[in-house]
Protein backbone atom coordinates (compact mmCIF):
# COMPACT_ATOMS: atom_id res chain seq x y z
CA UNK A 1 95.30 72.79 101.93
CA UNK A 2 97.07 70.48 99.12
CA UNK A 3 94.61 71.22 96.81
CA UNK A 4 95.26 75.17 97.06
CA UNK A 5 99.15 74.03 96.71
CA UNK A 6 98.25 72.10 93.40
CA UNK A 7 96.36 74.79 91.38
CA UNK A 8 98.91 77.45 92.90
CA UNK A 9 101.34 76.99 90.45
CA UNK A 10 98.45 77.48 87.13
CA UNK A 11 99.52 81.18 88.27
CA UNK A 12 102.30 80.83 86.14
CA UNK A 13 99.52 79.54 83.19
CA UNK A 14 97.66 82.83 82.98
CA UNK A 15 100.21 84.94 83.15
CA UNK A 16 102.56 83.39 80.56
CA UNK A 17 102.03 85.28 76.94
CA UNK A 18 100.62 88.49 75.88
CA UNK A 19 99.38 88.85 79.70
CA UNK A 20 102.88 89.33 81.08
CA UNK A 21 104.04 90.82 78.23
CA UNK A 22 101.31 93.72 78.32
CA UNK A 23 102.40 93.95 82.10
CA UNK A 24 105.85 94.83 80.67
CA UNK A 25 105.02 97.35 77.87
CA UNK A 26 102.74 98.98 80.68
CA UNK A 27 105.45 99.03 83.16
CA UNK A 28 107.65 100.95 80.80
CA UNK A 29 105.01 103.41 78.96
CA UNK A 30 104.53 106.84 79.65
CA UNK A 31 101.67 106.60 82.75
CA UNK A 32 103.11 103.72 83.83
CA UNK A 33 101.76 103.71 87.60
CA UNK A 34 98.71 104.42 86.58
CA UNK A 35 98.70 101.85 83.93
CA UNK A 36 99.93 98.87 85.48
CA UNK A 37 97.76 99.63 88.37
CA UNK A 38 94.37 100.28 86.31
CA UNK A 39 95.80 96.53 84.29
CA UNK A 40 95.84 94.58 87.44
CA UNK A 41 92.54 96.08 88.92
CA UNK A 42 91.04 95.20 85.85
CA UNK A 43 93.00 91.44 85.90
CA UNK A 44 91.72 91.09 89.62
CA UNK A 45 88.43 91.80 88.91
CA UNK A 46 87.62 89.39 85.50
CA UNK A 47 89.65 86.70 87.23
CA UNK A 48 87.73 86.56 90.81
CA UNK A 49 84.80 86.95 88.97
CA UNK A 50 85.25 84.05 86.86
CA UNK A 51 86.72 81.59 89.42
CA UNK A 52 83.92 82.06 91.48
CA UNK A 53 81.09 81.87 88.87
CA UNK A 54 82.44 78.54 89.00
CA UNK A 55 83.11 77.67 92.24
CA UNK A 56 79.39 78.27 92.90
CA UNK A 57 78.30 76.46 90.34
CA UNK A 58 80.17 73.32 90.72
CA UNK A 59 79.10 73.63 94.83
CA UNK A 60 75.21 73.79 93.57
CA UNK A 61 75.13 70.79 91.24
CA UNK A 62 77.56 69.08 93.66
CA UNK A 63 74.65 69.68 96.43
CA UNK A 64 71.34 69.00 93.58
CA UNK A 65 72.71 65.71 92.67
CA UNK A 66 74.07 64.57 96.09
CA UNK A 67 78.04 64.86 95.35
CA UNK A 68 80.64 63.42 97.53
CA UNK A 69 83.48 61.88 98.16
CA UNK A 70 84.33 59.44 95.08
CA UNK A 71 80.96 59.66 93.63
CA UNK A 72 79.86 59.58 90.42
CA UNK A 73 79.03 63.50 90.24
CA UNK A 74 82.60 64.20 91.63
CA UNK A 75 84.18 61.89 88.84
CA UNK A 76 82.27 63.50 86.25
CA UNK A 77 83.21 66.90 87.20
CA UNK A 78 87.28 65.51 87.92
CA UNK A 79 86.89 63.94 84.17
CA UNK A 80 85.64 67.43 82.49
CA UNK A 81 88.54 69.02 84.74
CA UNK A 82 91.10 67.27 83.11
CA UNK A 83 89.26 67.17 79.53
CA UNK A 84 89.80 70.85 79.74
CA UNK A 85 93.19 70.67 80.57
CA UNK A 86 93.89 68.99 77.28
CA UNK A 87 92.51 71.60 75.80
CA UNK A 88 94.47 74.09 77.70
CA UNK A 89 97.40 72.10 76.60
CA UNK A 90 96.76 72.04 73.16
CA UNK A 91 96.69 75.67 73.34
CA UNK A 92 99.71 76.33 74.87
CA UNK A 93 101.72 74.47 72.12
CA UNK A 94 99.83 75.58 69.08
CA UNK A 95 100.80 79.49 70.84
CA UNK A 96 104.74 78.50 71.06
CA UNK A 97 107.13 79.96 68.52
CA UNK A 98 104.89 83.19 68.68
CA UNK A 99 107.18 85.36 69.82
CA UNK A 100 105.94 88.45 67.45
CA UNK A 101 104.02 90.68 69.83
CA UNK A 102 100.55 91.67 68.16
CA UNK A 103 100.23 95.22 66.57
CA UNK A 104 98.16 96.77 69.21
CA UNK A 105 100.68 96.34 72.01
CA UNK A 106 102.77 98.86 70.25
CA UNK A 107 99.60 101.47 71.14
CA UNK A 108 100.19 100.58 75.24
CA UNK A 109 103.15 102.89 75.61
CA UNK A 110 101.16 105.56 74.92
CA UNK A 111 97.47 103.69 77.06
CA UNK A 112 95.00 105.05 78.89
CA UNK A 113 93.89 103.82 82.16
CA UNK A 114 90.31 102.83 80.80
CA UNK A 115 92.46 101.26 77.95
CA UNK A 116 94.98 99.24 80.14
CA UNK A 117 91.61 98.32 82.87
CA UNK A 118 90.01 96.69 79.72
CA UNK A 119 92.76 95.04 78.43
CA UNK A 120 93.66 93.27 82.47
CA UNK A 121 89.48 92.28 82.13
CA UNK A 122 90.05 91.11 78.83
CA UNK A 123 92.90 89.38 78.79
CA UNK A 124 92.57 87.78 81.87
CA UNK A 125 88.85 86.46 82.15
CA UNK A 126 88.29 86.11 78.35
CA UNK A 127 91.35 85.05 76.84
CA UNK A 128 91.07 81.12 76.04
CA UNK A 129 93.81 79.76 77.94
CA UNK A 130 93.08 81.70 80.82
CA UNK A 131 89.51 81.12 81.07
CA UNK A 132 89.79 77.53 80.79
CA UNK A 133 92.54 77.47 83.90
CA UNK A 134 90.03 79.72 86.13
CA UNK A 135 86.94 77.65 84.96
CA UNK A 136 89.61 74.44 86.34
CA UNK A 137 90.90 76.29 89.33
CA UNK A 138 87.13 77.28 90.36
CA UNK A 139 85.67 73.26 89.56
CA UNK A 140 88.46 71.88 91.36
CA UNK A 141 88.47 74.00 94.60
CA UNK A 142 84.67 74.07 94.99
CA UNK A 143 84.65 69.76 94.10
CA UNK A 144 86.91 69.25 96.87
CA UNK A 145 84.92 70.65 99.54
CA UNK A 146 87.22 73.76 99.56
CA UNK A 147 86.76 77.18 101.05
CA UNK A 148 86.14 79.99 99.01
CA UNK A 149 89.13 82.14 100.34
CA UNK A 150 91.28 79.64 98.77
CA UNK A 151 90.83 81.28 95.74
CA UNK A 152 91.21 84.85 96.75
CA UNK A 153 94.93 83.02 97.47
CA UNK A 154 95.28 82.20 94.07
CA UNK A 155 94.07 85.49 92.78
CA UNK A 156 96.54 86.80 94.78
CA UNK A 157 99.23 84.99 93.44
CA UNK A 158 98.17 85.84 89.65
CA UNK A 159 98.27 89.42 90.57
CA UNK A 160 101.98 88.98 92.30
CA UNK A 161 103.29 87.58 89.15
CA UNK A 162 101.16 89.94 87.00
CA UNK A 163 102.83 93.34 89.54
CA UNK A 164 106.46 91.99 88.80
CA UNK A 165 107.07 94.08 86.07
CA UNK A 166 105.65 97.04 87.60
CA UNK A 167 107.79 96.40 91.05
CA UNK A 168 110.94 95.68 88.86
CA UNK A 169 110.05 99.52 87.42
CA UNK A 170 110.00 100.86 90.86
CA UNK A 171 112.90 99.07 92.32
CA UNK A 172 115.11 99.41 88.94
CA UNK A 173 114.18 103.12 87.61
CA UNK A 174 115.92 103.66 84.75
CA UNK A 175 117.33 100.53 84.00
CA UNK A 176 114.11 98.99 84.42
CA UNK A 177 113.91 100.11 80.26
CA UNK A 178 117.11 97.14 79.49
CA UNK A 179 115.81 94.69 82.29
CA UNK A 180 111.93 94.63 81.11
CA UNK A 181 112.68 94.07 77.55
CA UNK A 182 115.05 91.17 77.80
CA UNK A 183 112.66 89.54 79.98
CA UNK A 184 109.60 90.45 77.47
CA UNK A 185 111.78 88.70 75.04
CA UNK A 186 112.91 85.43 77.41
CA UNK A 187 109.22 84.83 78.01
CA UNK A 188 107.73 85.50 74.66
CA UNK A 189 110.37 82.15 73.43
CA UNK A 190 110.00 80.32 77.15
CA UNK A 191 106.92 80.39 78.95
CA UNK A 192 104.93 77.42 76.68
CA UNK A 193 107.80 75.16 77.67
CA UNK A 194 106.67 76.90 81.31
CA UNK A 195 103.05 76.50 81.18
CA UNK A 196 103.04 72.82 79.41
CA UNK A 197 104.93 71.48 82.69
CA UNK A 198 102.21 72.73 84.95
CA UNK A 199 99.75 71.54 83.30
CA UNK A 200 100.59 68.60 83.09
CA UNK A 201 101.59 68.44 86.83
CA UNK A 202 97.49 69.55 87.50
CA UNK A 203 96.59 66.75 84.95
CA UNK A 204 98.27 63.68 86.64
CA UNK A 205 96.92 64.84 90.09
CA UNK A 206 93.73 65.21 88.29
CA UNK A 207 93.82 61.71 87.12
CA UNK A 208 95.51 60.15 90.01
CA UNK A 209 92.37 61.09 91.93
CA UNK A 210 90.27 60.03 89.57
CA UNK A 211 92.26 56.20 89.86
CA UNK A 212 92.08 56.41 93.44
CA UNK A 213 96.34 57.18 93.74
């Protein structure tokens, strides 16, 4: 169960940037029910998918080459883990600063649901950072012996954080169009500083397995 409480919190990792911020312009465009809702089906789907393409993986080479507790395989894997957290890490500070949406979220207040699916697929299963923390949520989970459904957990949680814009829409009406924006804004200048801290909170447990702490 601690290792489903350590990658809980690279939630926050995938859905910090343009993910969160699409949630927002979706939450406040014309279809918005039908938007948001198509954007998380399509979030939920690239994001289980991806987690456990990798959680199966990592549990067939850990069974081929005879993984187990402290073994060589399991190092390996807990090494490539955190080599891609550096990565992830380097990403998230070259993306700070960027608080200029892209053009084509100005088209979402006017998206269709096949639009606002593809763009929840896209942005969560292809998108660099958030590829890399599902390819290290899925290694770490499956090297540690642990059950699948602890994943589905996390997937829920990405989706939670991903449906807060959409809830604040129902629960706000109206004024949902001066709440959303002014948090679109505080995340677009905050969430790096955000996402660096839990990262490197996953690295050092990363590493202080690998040292045996």
């Amino acid at each position: 169960m601690r290792h489903l409480l350590s990658v809980l919190p690279l939630a926050c990792v995938m859905v910090a940037g343009p993910q969160i911020v699409s949630a927002i312009f979706l939450a406040t465009s014309h279809h918005w029910a039908r938007n948001s809702a198509a954007y998380l089906t399509g979030a939920a789907t690239s994001v289980t998918l991806v987690v456990t393409i990798m959680y199966v993986i990592t549990r067939l080479v850990g069974r081929a080459l005879g993984a187990s507790h402290r073994s060589p395989v399991r190092d390996g894997i807990d090494i490539a883990v955190a080599a891609l957290l550096l990565v992830l890490a380097v990403l998230v500070f070259r993306r700070r600063g960027k608080t200029a949406p892209p053009r084509w979220m100005g088209k979402l207040e006017t998206a269709t649901g096949r639009l606002s699916f593809t763009l929840g697929f896209l942005l969560l299963g292809v998108f660099p950072s958030d590829l890399i923390t599902s390819v290290a949520v899925g290694t770490r989970v499956a090297v540690h012996g642990e059950p699948w459904w602890h994943l589905a957990v996390f997937v829920f949680v990405v989706l939670f954080l991903l449906a807060v814009p959409l809830l604040l829409a129902i629960l706000l009406g109206r004024r949902a169009d001066e709440v959303l924006p002014k948090v679109r804004n505080w995340m677009d200048r905050k969430a790096w500083i955000v996402s660096e801290v839990v990262i490197i909170f996953f690295l050092a447990l990363t590493v202080a397995g690998l040292t045996g702490h």
